[in-house]
N, C-alpha and C. Protein backbone atom coordinates (compact mmCIF):
# COMPACT_ATOMS: atom_id res chain seq x y z
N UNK A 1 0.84 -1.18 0.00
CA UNK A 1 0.00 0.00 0.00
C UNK A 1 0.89 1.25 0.00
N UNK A 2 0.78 2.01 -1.03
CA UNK A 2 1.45 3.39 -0.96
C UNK A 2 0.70 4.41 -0.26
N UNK A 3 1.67 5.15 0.53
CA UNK A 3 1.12 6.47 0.97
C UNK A 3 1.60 8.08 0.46
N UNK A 4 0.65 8.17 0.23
CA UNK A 4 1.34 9.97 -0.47
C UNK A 4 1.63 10.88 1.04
N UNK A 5 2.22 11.18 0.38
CA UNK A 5 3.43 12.01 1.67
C UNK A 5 3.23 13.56 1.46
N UNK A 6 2.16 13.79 0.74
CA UNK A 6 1.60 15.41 0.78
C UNK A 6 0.16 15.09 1.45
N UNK A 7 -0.78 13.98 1.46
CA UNK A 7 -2.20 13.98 1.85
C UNK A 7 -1.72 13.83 3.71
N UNK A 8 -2.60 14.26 4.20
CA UNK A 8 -2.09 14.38 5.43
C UNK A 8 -3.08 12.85 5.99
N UNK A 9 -2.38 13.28 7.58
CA UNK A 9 -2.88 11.59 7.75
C UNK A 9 -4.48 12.31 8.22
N UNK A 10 -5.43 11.30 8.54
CA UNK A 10 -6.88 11.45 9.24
C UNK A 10 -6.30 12.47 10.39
N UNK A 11 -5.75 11.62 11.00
CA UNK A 11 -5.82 12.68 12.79
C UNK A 11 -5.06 14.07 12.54
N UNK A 12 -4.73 14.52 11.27
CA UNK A 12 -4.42 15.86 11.37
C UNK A 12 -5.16 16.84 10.75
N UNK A 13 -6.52 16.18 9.58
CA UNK A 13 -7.47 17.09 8.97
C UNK A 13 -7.95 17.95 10.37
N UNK A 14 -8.60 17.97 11.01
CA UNK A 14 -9.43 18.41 11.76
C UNK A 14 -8.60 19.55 12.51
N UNK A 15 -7.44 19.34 12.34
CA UNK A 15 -6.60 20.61 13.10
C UNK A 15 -6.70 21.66 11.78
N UNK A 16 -5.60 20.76 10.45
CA UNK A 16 -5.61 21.51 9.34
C UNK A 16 -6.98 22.45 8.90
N UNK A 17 -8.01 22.25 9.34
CA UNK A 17 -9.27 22.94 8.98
C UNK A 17 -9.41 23.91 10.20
N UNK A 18 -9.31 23.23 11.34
CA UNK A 18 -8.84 25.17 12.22
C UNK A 18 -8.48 25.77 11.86
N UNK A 19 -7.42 25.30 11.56
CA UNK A 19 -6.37 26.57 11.21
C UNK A 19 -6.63 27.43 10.05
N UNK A 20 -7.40 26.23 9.22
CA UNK A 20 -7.67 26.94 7.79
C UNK A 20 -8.72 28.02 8.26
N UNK A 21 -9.56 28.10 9.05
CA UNK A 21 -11.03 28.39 9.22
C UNK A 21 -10.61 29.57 9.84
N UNK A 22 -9.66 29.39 11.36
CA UNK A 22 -8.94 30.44 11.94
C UNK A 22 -8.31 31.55 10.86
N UNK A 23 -7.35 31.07 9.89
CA UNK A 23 -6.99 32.35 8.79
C UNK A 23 -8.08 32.70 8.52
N UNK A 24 -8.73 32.17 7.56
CA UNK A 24 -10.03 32.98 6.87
C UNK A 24 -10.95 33.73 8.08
N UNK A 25 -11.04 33.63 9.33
CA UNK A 25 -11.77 34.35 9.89
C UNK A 25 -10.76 35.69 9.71
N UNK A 26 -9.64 35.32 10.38
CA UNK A 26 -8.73 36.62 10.81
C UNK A 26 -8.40 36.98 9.49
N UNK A 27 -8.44 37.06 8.47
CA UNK A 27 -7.87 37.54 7.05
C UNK A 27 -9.44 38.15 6.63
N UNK A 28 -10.65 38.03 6.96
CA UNK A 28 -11.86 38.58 6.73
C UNK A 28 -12.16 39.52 7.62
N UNK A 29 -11.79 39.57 8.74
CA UNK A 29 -11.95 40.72 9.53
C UNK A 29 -10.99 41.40 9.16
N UNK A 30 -9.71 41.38 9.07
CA UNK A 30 -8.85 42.59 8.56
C UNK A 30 -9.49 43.21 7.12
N UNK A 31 -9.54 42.08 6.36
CA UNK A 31 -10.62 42.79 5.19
C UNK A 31 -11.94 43.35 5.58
N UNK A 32 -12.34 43.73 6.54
CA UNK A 32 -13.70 44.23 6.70
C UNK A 32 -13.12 45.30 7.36
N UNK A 33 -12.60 44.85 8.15
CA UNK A 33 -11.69 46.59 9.14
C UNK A 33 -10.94 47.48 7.90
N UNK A 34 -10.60 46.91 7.33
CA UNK A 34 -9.77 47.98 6.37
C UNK A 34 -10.72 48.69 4.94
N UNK A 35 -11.89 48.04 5.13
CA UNK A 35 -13.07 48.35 4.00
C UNK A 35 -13.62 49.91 4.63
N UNK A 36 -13.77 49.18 6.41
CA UNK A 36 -14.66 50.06 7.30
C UNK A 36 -13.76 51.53 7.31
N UNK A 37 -12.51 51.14 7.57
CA UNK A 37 -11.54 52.03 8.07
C UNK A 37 -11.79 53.40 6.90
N UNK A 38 -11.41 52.66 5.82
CA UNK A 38 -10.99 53.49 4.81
C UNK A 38 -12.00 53.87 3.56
N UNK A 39 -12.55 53.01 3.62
CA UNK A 39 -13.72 53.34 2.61
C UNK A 39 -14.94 53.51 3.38
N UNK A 40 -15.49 53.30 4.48
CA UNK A 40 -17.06 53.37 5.18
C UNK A 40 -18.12 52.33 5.35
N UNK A 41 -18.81 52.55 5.49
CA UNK A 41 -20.08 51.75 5.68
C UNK A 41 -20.63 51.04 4.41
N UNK A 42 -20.57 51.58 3.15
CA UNK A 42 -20.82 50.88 2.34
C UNK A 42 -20.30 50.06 1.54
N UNK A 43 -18.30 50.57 1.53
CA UNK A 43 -17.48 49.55 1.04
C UNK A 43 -17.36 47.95 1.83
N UNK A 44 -17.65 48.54 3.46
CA UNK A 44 -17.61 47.33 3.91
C UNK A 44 -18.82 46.39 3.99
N UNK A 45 -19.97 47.14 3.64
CA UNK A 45 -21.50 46.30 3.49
C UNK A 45 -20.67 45.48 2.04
N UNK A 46 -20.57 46.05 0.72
CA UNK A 46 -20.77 45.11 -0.02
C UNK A 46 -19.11 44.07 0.11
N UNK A 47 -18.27 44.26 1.23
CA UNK A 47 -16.82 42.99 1.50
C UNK A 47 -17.78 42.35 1.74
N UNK A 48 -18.46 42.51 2.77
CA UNK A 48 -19.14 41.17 3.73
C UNK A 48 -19.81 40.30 3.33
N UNK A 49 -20.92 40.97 1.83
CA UNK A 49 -21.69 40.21 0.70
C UNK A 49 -20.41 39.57 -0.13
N UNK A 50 -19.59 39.91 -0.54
CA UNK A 50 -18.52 38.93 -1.23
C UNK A 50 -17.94 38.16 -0.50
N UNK A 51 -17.56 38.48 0.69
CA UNK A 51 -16.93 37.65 1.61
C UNK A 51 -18.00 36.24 2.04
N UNK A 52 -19.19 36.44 2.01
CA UNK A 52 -20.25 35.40 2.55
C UNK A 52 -20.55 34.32 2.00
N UNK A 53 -20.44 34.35 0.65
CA UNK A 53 -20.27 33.35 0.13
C UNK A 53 -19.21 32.69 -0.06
N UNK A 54 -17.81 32.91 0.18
CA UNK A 54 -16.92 32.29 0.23
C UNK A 54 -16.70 31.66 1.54
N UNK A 55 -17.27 31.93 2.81
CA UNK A 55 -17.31 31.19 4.09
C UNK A 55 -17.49 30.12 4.02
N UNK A 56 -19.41 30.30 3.01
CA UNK A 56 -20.19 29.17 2.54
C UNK A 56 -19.51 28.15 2.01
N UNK A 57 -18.55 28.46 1.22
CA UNK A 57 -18.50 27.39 0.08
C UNK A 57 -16.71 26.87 0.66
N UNK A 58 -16.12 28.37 0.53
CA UNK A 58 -14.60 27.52 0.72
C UNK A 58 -13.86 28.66 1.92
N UNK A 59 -13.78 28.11 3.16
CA UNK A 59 -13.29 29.02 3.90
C UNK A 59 -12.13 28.81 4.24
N UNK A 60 -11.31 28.94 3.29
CA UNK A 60 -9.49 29.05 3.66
C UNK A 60 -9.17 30.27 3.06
N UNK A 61 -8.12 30.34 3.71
CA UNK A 61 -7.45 31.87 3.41
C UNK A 61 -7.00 32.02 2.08
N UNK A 62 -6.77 31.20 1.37
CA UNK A 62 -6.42 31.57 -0.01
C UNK A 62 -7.49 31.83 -0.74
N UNK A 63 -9.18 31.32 -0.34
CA UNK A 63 -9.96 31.83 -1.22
C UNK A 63 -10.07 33.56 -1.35
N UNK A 64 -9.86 33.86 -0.07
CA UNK A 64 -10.01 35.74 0.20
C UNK A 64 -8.62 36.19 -0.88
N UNK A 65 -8.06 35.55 -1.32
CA UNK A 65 -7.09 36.00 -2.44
C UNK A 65 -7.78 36.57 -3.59
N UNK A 66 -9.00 35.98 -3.77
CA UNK A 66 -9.92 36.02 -4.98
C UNK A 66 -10.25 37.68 -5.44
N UNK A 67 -10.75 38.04 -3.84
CA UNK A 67 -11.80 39.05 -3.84
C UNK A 67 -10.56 40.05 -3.02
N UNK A 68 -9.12 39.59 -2.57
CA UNK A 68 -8.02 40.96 -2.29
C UNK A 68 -7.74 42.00 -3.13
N UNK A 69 -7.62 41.92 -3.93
CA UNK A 69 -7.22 42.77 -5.11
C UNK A 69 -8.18 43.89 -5.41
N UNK A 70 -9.20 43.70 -4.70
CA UNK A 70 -10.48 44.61 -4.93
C UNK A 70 -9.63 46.10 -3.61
N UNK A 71 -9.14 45.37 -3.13
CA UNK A 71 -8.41 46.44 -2.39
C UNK A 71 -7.68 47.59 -2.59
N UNK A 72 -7.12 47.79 -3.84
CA UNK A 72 -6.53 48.56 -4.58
C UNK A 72 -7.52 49.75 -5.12
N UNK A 73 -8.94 49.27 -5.41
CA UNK A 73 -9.48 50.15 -5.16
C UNK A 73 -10.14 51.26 -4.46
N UNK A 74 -10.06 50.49 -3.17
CA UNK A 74 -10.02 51.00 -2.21
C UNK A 74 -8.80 52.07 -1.69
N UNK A 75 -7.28 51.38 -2.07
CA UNK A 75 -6.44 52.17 -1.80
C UNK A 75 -6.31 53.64 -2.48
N UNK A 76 -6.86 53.40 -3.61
CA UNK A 76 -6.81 54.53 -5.22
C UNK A 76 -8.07 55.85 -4.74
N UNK A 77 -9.15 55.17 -3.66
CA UNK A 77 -10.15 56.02 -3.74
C UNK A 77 -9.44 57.26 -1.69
N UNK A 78 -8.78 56.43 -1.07
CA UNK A 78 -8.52 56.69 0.10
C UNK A 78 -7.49 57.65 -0.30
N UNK A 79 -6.56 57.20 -1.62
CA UNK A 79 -5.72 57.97 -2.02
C UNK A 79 -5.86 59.23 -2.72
N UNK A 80 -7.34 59.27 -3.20
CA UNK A 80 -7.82 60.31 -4.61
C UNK A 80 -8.77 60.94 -3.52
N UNK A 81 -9.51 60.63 -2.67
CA UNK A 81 -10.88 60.74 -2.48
C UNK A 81 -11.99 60.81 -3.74
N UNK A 82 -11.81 60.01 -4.34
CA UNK A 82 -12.83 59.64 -6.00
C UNK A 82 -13.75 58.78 -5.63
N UNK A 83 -14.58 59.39 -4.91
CA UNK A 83 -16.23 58.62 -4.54
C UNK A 83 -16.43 57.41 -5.85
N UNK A 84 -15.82 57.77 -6.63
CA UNK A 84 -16.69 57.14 -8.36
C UNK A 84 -15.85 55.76 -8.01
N UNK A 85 -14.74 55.47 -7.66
CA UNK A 85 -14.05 54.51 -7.51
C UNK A 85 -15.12 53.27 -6.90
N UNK A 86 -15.60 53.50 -6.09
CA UNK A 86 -16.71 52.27 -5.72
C UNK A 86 -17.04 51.68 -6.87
N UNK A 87 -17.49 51.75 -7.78
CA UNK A 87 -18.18 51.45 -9.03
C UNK A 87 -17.13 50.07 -9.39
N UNK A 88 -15.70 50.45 -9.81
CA UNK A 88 -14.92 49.25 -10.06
C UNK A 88 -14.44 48.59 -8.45
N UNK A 89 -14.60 48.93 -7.55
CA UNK A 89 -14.49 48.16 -6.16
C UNK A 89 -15.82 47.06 -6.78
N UNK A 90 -16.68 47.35 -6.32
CA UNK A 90 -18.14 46.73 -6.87
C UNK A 90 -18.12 45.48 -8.00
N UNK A 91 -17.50 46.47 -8.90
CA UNK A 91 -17.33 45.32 -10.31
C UNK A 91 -16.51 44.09 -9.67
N UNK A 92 -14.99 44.37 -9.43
CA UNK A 92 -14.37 43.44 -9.21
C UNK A 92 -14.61 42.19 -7.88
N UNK A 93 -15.46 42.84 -7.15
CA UNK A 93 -15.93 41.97 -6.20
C UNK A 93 -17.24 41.06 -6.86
N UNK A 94 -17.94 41.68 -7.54
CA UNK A 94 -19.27 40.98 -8.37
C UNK A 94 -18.73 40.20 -9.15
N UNK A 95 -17.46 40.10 -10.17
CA UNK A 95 -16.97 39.74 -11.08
C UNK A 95 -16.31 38.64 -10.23
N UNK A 96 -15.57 38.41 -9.63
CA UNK A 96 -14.57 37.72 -8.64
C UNK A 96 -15.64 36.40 -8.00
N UNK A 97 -16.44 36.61 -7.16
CA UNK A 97 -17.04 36.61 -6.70
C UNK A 97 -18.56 35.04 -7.85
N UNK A 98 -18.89 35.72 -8.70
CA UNK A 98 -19.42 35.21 -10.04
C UNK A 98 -18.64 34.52 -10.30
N UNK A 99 -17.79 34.49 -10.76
CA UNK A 99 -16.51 33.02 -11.23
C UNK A 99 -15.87 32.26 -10.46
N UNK A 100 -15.80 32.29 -9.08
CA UNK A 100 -15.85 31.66 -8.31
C UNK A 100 -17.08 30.73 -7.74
N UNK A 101 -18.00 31.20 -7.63
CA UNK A 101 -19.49 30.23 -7.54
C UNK A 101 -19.68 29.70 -8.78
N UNK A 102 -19.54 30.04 -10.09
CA UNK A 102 -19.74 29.26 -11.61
C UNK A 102 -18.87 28.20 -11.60
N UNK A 103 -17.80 28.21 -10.96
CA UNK A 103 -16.93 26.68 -10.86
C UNK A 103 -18.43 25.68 -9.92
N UNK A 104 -18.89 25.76 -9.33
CA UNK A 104 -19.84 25.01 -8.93
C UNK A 104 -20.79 24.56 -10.19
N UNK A 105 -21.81 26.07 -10.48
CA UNK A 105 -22.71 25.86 -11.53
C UNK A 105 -22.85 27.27 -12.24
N UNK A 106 -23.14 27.42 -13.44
CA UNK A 106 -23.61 28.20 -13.64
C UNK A 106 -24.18 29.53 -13.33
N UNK A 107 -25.48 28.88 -12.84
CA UNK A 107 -26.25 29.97 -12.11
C UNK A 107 -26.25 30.30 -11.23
N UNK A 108 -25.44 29.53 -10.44
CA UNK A 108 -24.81 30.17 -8.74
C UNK A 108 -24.31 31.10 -8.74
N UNK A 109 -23.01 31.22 -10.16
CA UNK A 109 -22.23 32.59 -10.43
C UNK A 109 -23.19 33.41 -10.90
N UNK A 110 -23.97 33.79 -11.58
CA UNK A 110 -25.25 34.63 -11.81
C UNK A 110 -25.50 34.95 -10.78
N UNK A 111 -25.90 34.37 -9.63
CA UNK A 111 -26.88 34.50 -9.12
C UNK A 111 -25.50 35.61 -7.48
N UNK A 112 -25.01 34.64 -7.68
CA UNK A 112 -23.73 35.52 -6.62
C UNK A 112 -23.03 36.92 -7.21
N UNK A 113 -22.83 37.07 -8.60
CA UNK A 113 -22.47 38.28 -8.87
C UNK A 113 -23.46 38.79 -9.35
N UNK A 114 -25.16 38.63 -9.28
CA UNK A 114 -25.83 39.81 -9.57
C UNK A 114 -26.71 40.03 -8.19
N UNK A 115 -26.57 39.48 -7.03
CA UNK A 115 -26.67 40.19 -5.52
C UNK A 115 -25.78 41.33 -5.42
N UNK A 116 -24.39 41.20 -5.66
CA UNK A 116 -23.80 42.06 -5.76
C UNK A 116 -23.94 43.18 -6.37
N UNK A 117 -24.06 42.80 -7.22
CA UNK A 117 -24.77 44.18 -8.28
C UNK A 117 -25.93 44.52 -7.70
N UNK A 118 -26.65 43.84 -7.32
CA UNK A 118 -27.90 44.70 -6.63
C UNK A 118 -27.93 45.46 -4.98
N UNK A 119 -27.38 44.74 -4.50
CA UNK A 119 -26.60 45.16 -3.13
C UNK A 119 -25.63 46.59 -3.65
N UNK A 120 -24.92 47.21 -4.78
CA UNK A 120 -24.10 48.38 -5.07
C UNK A 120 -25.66 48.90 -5.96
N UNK A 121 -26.35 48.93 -6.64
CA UNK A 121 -27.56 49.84 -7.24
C UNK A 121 -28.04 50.07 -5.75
N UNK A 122 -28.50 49.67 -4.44
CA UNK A 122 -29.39 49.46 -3.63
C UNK A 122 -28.63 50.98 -2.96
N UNK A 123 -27.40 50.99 -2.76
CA UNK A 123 -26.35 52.05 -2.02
C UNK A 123 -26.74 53.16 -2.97
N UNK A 124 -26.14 53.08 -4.43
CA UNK A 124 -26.56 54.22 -4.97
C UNK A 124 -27.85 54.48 -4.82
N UNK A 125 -28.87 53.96 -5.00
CA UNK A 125 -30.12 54.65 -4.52
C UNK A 125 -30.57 55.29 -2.94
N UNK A 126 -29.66 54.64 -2.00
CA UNK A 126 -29.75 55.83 -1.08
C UNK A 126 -29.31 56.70 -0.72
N UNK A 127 -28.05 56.58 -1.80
CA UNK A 127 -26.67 58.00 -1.92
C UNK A 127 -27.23 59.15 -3.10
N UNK A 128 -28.75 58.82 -3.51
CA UNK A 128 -29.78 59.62 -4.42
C UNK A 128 -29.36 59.67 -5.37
N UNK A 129 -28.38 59.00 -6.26
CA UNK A 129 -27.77 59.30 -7.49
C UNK A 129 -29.12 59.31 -8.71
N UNK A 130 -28.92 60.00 -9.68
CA UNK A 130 -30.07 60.76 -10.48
C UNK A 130 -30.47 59.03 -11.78
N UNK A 131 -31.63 58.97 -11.84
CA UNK A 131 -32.29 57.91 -12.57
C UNK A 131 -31.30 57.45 -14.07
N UNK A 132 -30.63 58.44 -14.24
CA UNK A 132 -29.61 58.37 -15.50
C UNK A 132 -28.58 57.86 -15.19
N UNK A 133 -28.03 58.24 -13.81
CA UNK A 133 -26.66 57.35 -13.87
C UNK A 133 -26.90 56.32 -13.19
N UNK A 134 -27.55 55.91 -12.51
CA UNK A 134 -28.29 54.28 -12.18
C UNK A 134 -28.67 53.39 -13.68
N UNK A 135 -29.32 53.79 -14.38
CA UNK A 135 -29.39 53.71 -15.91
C UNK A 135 -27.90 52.94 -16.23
N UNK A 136 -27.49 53.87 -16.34
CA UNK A 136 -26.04 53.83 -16.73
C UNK A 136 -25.11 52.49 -16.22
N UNK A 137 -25.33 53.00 -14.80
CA UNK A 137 -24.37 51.90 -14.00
C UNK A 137 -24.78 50.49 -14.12
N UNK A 138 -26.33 50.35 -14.13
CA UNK A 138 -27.00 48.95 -13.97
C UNK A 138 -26.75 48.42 -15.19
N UNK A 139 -26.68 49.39 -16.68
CA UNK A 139 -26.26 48.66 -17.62
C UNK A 139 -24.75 48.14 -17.90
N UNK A 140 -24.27 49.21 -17.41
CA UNK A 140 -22.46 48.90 -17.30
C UNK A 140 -22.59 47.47 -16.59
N UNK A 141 -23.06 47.78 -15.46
CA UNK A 141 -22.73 46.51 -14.84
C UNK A 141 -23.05 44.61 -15.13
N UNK A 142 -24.25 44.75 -15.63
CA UNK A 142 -24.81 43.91 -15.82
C UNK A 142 -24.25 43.37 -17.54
N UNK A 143 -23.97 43.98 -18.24
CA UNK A 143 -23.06 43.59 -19.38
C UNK A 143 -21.49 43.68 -19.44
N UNK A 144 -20.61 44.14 -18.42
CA UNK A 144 -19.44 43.42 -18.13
C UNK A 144 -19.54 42.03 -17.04
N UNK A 145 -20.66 41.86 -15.90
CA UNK A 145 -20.83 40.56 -15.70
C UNK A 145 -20.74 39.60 -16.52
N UNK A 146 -22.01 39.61 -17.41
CA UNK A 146 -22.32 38.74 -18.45
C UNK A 146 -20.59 38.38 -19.25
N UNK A 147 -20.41 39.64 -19.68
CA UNK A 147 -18.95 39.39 -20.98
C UNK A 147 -17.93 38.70 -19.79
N UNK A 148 -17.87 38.32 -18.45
CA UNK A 148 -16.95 37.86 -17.49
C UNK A 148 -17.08 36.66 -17.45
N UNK A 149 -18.29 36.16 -17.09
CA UNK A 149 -18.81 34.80 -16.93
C UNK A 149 -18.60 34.14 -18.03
N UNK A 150 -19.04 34.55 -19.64
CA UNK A 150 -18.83 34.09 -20.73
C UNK A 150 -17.40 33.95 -20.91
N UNK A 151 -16.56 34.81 -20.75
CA UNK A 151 -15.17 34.73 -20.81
C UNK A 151 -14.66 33.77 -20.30
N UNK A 152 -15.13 33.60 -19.02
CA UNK A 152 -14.74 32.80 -18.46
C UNK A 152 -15.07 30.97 -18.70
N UNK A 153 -15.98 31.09 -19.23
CA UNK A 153 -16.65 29.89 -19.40
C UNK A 153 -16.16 29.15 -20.94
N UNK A 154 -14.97 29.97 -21.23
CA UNK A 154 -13.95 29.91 -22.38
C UNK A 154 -12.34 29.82 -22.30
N UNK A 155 -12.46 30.09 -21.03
CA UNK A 155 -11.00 30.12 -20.53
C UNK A 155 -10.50 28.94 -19.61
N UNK A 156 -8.95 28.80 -19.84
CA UNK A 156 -8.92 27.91 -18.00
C UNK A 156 -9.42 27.07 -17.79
N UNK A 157 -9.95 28.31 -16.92
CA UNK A 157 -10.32 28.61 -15.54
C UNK A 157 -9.52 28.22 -14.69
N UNK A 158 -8.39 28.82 -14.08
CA UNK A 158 -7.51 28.93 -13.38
C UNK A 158 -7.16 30.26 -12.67
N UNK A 159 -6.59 30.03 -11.62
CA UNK A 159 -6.95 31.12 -10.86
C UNK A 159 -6.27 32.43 -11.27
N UNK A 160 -5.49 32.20 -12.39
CA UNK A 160 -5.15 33.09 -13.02
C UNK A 160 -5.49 33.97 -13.54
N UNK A 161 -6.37 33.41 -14.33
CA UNK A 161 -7.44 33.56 -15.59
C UNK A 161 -8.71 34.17 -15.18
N UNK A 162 -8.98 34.15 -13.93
CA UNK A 162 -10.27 34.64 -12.96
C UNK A 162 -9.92 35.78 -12.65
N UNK A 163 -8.63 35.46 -11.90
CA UNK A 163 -8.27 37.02 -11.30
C UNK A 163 -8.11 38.21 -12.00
N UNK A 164 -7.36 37.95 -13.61
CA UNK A 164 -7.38 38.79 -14.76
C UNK A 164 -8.67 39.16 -15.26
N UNK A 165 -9.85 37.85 -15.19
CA UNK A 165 -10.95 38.47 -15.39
C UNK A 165 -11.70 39.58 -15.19
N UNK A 166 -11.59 39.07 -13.53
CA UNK A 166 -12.20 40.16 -12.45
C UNK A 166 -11.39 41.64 -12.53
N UNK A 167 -10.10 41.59 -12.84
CA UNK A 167 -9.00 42.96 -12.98
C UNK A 167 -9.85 43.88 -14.14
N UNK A 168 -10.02 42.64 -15.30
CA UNK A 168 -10.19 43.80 -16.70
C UNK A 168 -11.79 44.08 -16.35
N UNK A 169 -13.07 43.33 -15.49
CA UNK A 169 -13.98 43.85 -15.61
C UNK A 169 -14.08 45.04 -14.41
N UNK A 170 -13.32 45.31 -13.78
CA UNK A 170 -12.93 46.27 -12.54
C UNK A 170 -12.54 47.70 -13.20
N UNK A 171 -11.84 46.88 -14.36
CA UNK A 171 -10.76 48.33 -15.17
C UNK A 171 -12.08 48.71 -16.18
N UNK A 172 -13.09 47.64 -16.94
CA UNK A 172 -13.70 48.34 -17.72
C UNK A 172 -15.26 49.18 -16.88
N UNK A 173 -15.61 48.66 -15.51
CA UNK A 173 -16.07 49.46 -14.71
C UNK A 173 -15.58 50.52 -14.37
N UNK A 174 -14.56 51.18 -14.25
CA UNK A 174 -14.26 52.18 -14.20
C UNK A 174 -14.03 52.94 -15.73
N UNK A 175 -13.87 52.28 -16.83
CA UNK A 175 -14.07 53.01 -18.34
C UNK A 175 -15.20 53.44 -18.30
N UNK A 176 -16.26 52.79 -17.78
CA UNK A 176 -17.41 53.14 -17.98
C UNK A 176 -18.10 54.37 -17.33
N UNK A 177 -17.20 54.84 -16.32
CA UNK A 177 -17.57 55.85 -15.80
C UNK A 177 -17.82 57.26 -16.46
N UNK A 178 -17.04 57.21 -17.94
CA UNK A 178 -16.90 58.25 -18.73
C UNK A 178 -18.01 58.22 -19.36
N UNK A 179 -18.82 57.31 -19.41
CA UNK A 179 -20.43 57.16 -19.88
C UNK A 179 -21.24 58.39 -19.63
C-alpha cells in the first residue's frame, strides 16, 4: 500500500481545517476593518456580501485571495478621495465573486455576482444618485458581468485567468464611468 506524503494523515485534517477556518476568519476581519476604516459603511456592506459566500462554500485563506485585489481600489479612492471609484471596487468583487461560484454551476455565479450588483444599485439609490446614472451603471454593470462569466466559461479557468478576469472587468467598470 502506498502512501502519499503530501495527503495528510486522518488525525491531522481536523486541526488543518482550524487553522484553515482560523486564517479565513482573521484575514476577513482585517478585510472588513480595512473596507470600514478606509472606505465606510458601504465599502464594507458590499466585503461582507462577497466575503459570505466564500465562508459558505470555501473558507481558507487563499480563497479571500480572490476578492483581495479589490483592495486597490479602495487604496486609489482613500488615495484620490474619487467617490466614483466604488463602481470598479463593486465590479471586481461581483466579477470575482461570479466566477468563483460558476466553478460550482452556472447559475450560482449569476446568481452571486448579480446580488452584488444589486446590493451596489441598492447604495446608490440611497446616496440619491439621479435615474440616469443608475441607468447607466445597472447597464455597465450587468453587461461586463455577463462578458466575465462568458469569458470565463472559455477560458482555463484557473486562478489566473479569474483574477485577470475580475481585474479587466474592474478596469472596464471604471471606463465606464466616462459614460
Amino acid at each position: 500500500m502506498k502512501i502519499d506524503a503530501l495527503q495528510p494523515c486522518p488525525r491531522q485534517s481536523p486541526r488543518l481545517s482550524a487553522v484553515s477556518l482560523a486564517g479565513f476568519i482573521g484575514g476577513e476581519l482585517l478585510f472588513l476593518g480595512l473596507t470600514q476604516a478606509y472606505g465606510g459603511q458601504a465599502w464594507a456592506i458590499l466585503c461582507l456580501l462577497a466575503i459570505l459566500p466564500l465562508f459558505l462554500t470555501d473558507f481558507r485563506i487563499a480563497s479571500l485571495s480572490a476578492v483581495a485585489p479589490s483592495l486597490s481600489w479602495l487604496a486609489l479612492f482613500y488615495a484620490t478621495g474619487n467617490r466614483e471609484l466604488f463602481f470598479p471596487y463593486c465590479m471586481y468583487l461581483a466579477t470575482a465573486i461570479a466566477l468563483l461560484l460558476s466553478r460550482r454551476t452556472l447559475w450560482l455565479g449569476g446568481v452571486g455576482g448579480g446580488t452584488l450588483i444589486v446590493a451596489f444599485m441598492t447604495v446608490r439609490i440611497l446616496q440619491q444618485a439621479t435615474l440616469r446614472v443608475l441607468a447607466v451603471e445597472l447597464a455597465a454593470a450587468v453587461v461586463i458581468l455577463v462578458a466575465a462569466i462568458t469569458t470565463d466559461a472559455y477560458s482555463r479557468k484557473t486562478a489566473v485567468s479569474r483574477a485577470a478576469i475580475a481585474a479587466l472587468a474592474s478596469v472596464l467598470a471604471y471606463a465606464a464611468l466616462a459614460l
